[in-house]
Protein backbone atom coordinates (compact mmCIF):
# COMPACT_ATOMS: atom_id res chain seq x y z
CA UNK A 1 0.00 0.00 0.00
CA UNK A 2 1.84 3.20 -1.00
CA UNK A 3 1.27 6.26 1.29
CA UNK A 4 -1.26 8.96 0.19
CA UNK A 5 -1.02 12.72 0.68
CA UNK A 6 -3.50 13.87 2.58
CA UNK A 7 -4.36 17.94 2.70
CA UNK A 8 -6.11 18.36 5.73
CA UNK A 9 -7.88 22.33 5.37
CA UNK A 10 -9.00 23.81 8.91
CA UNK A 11 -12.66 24.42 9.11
CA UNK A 12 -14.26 27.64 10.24
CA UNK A 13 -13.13 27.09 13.99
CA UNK A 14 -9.25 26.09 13.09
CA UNK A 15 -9.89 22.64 13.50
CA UNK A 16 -8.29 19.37 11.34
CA UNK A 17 -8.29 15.52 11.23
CA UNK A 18 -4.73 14.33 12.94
CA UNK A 19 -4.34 11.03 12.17
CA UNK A 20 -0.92 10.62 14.67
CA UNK A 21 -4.01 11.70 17.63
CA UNK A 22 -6.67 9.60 15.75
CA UNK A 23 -9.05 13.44 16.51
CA UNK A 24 -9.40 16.55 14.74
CA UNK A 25 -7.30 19.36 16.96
CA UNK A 26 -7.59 22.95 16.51
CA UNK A 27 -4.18 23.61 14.03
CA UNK A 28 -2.58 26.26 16.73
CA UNK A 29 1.24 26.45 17.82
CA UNK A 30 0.97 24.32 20.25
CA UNK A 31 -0.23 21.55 18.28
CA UNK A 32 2.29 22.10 15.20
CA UNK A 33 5.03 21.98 17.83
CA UNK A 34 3.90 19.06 20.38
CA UNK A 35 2.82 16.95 17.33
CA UNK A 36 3.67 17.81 13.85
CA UNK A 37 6.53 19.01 14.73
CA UNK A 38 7.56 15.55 15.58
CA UNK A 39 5.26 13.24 13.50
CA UNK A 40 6.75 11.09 10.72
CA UNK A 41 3.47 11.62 8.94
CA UNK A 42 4.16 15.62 8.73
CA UNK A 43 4.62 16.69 5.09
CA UNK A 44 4.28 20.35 5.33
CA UNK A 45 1.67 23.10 5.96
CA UNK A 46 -0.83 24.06 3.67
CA UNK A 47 -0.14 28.24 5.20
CA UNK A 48 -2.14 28.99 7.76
CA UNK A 49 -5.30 26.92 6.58
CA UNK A 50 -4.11 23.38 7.38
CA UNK A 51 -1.52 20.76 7.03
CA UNK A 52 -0.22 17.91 5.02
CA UNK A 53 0.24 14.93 6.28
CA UNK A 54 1.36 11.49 4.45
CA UNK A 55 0.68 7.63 5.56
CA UNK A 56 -0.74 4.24 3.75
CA UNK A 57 -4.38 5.14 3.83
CA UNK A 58 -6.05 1.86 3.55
CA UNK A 59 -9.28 3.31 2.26
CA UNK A 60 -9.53 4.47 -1.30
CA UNK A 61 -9.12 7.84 -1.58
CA UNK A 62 -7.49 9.72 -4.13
CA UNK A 63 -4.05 10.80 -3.92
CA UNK A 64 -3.75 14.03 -3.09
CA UNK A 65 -6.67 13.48 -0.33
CA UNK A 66 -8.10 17.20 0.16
CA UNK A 67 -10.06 16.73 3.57
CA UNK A 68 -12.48 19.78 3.95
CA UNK A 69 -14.08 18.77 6.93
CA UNK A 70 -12.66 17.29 9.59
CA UNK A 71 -15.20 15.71 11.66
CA UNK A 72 -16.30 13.30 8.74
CA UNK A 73 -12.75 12.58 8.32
CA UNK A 74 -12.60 11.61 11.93
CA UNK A 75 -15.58 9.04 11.36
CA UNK A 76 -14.43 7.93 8.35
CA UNK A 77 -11.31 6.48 9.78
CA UNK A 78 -13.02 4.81 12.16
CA UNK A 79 -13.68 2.46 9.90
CA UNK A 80 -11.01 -0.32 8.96
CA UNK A 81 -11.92 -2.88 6.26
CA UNK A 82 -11.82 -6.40 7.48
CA UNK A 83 -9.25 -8.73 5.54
CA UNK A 84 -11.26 -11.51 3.46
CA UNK A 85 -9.09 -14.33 5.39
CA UNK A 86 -10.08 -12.97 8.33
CA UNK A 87 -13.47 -15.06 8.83
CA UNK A 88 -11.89 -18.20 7.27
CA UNK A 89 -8.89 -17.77 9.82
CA UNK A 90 -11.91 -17.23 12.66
CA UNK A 91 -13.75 -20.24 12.04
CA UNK A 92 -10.56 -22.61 12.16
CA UNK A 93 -9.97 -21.20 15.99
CA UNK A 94 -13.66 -22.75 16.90
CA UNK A 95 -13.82 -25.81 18.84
């Protein structure tokens, strides 16, 4: 899986989708120096409107991914497909 660009764009209150805190954050100082600062998914910043951020997205999105809200970003990674082996594997663990 290669990794996809994601441009995460602050909404009206400053807030994005960090994937490294799995929640959106309001995109202040504090957070681009505690986290993105330091995150190994940090590609850049988008100027003041938001940040850019790259890792293996396993969903199919495009690539660049331009996130415009962030709360619906947030619930959409909640969701993690489930391998197609994985019931097969399941049903040789029951007794």
């Amino acid at each position: 899986m290669k990794p996809v660009l994601h441009i995460n764009m602050a909404d009206e209150g400053g807030k994005v989708y960090c994937c490294l805190r799995n929640r959106v954050v309001l995109l202040n100082e504090a957070q681009k120096s505690q986290y993105c600062g330091g995150c190994g998914m940090f590609a850049g910043y988008v100027g003041d409107t938001g940040v850019k951020c790259q890792w293996a997205d396993v969903r199919l999105v495009s690539d660049p991914h331009v996130v415009a809200d962030p709360a619906a970003e947030f619930a959409s990674n909640q969701i993690k497909p489930v391998p197609a082996d994985y019931l097969s594997t399941y049903s040789a663990l029951e007794p």
